[in-house]
N, C-alpha and C. Protein backbone atom coordinates (compact mmCIF):
# COMPACT_ATOMS: atom_id res chain seq x y z
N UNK A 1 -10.00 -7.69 -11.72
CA UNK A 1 -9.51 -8.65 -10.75
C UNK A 1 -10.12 -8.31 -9.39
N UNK A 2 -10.44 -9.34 -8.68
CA UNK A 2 -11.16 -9.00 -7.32
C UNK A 2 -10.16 -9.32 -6.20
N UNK A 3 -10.31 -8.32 -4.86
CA UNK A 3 -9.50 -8.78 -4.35
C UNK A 3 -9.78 -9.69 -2.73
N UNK A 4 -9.36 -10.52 -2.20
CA UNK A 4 -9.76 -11.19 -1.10
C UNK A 4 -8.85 -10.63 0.19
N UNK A 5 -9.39 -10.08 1.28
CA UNK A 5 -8.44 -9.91 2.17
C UNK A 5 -8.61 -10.90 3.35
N UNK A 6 -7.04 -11.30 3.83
CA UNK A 6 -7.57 -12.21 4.81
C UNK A 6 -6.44 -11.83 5.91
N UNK A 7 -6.32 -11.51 6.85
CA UNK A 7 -6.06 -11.33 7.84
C UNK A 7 -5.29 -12.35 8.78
N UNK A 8 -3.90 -12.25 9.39
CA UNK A 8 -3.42 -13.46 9.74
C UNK A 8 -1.95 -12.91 10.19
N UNK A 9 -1.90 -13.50 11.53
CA UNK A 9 -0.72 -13.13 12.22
C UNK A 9 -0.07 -14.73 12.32
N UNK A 10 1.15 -14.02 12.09
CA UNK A 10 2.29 -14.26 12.28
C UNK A 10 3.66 -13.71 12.96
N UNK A 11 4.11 -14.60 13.79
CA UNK A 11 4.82 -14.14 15.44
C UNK A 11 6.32 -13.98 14.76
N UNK A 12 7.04 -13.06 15.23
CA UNK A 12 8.58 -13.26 14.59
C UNK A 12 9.05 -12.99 13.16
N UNK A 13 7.90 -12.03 13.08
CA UNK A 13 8.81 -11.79 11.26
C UNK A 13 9.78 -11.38 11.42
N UNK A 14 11.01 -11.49 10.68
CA UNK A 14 11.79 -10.94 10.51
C UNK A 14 12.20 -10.38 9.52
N UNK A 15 11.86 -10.54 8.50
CA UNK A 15 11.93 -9.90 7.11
C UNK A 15 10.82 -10.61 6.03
N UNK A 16 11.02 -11.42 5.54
CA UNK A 16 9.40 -11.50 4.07
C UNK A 16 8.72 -12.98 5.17
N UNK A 17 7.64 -12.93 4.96
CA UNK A 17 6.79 -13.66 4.90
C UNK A 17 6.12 -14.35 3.53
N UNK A 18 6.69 -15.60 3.47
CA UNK A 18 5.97 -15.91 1.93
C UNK A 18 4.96 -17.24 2.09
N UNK A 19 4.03 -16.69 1.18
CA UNK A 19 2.81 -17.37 1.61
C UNK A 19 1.84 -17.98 0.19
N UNK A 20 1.75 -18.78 0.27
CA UNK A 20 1.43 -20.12 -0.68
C UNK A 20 -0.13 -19.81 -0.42
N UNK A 21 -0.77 -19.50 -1.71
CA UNK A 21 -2.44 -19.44 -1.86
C UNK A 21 -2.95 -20.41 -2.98
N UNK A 22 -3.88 -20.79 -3.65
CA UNK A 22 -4.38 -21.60 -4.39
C UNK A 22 -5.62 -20.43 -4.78
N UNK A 23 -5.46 -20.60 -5.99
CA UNK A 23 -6.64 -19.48 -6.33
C UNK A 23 -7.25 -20.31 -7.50
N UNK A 24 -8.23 -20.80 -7.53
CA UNK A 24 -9.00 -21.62 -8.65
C UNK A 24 -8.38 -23.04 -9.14
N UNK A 25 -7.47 -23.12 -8.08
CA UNK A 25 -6.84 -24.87 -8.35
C UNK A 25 -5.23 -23.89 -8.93
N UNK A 26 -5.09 -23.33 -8.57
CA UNK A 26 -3.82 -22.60 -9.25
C UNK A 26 -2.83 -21.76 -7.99
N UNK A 27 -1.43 -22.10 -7.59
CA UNK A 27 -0.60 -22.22 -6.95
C UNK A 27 -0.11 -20.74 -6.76
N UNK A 28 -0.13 -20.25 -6.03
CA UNK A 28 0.94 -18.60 -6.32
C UNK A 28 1.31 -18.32 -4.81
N UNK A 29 2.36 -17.43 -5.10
CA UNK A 29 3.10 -17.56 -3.97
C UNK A 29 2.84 -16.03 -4.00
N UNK A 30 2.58 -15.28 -2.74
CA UNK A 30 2.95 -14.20 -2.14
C UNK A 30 3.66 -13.67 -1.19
N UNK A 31 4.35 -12.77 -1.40
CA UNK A 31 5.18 -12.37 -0.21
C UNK A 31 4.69 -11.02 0.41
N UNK A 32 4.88 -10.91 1.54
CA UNK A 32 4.61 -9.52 2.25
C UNK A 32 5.47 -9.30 3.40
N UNK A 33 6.03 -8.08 3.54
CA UNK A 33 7.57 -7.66 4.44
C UNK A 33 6.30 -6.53 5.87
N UNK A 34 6.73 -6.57 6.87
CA UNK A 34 6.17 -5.95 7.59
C UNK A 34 7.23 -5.22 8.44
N UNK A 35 6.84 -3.92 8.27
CA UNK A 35 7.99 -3.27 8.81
C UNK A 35 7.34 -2.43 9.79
N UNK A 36 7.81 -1.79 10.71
CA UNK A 36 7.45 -0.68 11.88
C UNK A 36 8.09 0.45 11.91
N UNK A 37 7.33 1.52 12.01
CA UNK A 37 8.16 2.78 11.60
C UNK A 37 8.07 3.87 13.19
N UNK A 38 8.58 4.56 13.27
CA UNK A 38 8.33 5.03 14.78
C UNK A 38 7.01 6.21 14.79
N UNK A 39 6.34 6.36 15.66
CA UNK A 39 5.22 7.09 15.97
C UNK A 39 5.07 7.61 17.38
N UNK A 40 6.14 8.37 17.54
CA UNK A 40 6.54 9.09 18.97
C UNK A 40 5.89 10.62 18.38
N UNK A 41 5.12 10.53 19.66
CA UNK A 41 4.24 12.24 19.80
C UNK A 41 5.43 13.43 19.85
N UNK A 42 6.35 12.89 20.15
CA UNK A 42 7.77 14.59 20.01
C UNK A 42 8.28 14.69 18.72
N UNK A 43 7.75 14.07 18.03
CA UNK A 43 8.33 14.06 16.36
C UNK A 43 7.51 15.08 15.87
N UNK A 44 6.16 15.99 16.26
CA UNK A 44 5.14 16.47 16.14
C UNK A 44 4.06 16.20 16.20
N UNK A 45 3.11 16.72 15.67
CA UNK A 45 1.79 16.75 16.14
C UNK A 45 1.02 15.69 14.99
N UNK A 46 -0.28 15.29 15.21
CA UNK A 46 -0.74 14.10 14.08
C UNK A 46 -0.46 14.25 12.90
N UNK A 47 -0.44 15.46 12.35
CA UNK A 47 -0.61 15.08 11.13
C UNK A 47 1.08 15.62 10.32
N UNK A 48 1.55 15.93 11.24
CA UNK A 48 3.09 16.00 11.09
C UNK A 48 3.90 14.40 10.70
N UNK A 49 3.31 13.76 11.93
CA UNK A 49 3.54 12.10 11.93
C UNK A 49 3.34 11.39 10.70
N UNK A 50 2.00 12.15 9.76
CA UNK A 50 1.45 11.76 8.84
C UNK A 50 1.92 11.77 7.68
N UNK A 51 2.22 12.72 7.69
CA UNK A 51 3.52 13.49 6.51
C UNK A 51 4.55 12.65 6.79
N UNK A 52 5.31 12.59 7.54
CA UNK A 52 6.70 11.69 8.07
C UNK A 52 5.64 10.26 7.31
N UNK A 53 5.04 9.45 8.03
CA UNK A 53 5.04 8.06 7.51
C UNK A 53 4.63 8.00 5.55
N UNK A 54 3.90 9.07 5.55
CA UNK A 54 3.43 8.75 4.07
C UNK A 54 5.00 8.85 3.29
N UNK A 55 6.06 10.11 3.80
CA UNK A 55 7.17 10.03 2.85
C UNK A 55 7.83 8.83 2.95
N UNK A 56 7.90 8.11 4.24
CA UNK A 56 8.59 7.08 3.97
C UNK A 56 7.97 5.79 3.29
N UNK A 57 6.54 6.12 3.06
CA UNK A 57 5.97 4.45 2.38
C UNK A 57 6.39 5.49 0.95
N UNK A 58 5.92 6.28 0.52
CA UNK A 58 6.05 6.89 -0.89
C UNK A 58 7.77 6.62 -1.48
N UNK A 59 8.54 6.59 -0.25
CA UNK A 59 10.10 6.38 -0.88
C UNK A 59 10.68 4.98 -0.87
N UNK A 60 9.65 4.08 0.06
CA UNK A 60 10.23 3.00 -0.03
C UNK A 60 10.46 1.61 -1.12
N UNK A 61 10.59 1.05 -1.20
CA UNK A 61 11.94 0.07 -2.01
C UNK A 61 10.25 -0.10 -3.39
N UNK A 62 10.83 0.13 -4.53
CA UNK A 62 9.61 0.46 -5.46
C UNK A 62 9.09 -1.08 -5.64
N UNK A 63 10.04 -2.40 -5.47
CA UNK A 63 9.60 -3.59 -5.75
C UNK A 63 8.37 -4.29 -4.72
N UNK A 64 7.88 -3.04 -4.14
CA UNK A 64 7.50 -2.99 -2.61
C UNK A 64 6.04 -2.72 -2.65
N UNK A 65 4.61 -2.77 -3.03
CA UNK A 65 3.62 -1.85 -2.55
C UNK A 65 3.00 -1.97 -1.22
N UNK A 66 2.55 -0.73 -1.01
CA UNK A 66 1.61 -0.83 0.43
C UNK A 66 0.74 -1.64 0.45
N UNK A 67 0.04 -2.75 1.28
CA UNK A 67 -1.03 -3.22 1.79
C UNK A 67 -1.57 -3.17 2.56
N UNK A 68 -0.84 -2.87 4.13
CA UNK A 68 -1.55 -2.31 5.21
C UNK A 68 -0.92 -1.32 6.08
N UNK A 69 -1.60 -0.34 6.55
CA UNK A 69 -1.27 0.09 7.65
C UNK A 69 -1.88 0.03 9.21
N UNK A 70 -1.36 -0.81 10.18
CA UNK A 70 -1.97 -1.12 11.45
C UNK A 70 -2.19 0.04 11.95
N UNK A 71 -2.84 -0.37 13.39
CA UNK A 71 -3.00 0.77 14.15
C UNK A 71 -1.36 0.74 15.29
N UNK A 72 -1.29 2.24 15.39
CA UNK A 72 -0.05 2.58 16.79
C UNK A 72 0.06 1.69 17.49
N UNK A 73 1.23 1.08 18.50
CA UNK A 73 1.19 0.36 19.57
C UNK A 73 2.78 0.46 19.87
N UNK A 74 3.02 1.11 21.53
CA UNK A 74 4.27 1.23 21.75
C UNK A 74 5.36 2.04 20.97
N UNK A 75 4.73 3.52 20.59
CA UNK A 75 5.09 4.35 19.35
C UNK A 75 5.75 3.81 18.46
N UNK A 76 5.38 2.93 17.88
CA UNK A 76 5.45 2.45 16.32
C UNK A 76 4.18 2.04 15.94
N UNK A 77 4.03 1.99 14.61
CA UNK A 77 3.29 1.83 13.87
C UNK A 77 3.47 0.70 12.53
N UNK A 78 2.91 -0.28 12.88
CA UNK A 78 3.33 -1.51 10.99
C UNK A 78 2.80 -1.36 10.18
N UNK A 79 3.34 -1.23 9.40
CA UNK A 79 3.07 -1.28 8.18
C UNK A 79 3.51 -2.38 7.20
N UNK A 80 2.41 -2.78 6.18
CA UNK A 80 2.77 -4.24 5.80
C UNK A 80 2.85 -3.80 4.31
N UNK A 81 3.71 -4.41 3.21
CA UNK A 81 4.04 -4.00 2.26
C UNK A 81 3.74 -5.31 1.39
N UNK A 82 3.33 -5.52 0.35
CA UNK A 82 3.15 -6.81 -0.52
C UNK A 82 3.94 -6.63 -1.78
N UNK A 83 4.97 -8.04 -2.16
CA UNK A 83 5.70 -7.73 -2.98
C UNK A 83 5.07 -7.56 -4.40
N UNK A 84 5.47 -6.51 -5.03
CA UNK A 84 4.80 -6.60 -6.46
C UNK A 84 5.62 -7.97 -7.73
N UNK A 85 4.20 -8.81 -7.94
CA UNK A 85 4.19 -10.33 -8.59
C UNK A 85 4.13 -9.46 -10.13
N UNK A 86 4.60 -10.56 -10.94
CA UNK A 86 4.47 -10.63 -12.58
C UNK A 86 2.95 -10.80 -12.55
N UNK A 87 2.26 -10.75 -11.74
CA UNK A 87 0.54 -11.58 -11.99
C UNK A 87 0.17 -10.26 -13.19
């Protein structure tokens, strides 16, 4: 399976984003949850931070996988999660 990334903001999430694609004349719906996790320099040092965010994507909700991780802004950090489909 190949994959297409496409890039696209959206203002005000508040919890899932679901999003309607057409893939070869064929309808599917995806969802993706974007969450922000904190990235304050007194929590420790980089790769302390690193450890902290990986345990929390590694523990989070299993119906859940990772898709992105943004860059820092305003010590948080988003992270975007895509729901796992029957595909």
């Amino acid at each position: 399976m190949h994959n297409v990334r496409v890039q696209f903001t959206v203002p005000n999430v508040e919890s899932v984003v679901n999003l309607d694609v057409h893939v070869n004349g064929e309808k599917r719906n995806l969802k993706f949850r974007v969450e922000t996790f904190d990235w304050h320099s007194e929590n420790g040092s980089s790769e302390d931070l690193i450890t902290i965010l990986r345990d929390r994507i590694m523990n989070y909700d299993s119906e859940w996988e990772l898709y992105h991780i943004g860059s820092p802004f305003d010590d948080k950090i988003p992270v975007t999660f895509k729901f796992k489909s029957a595909e």
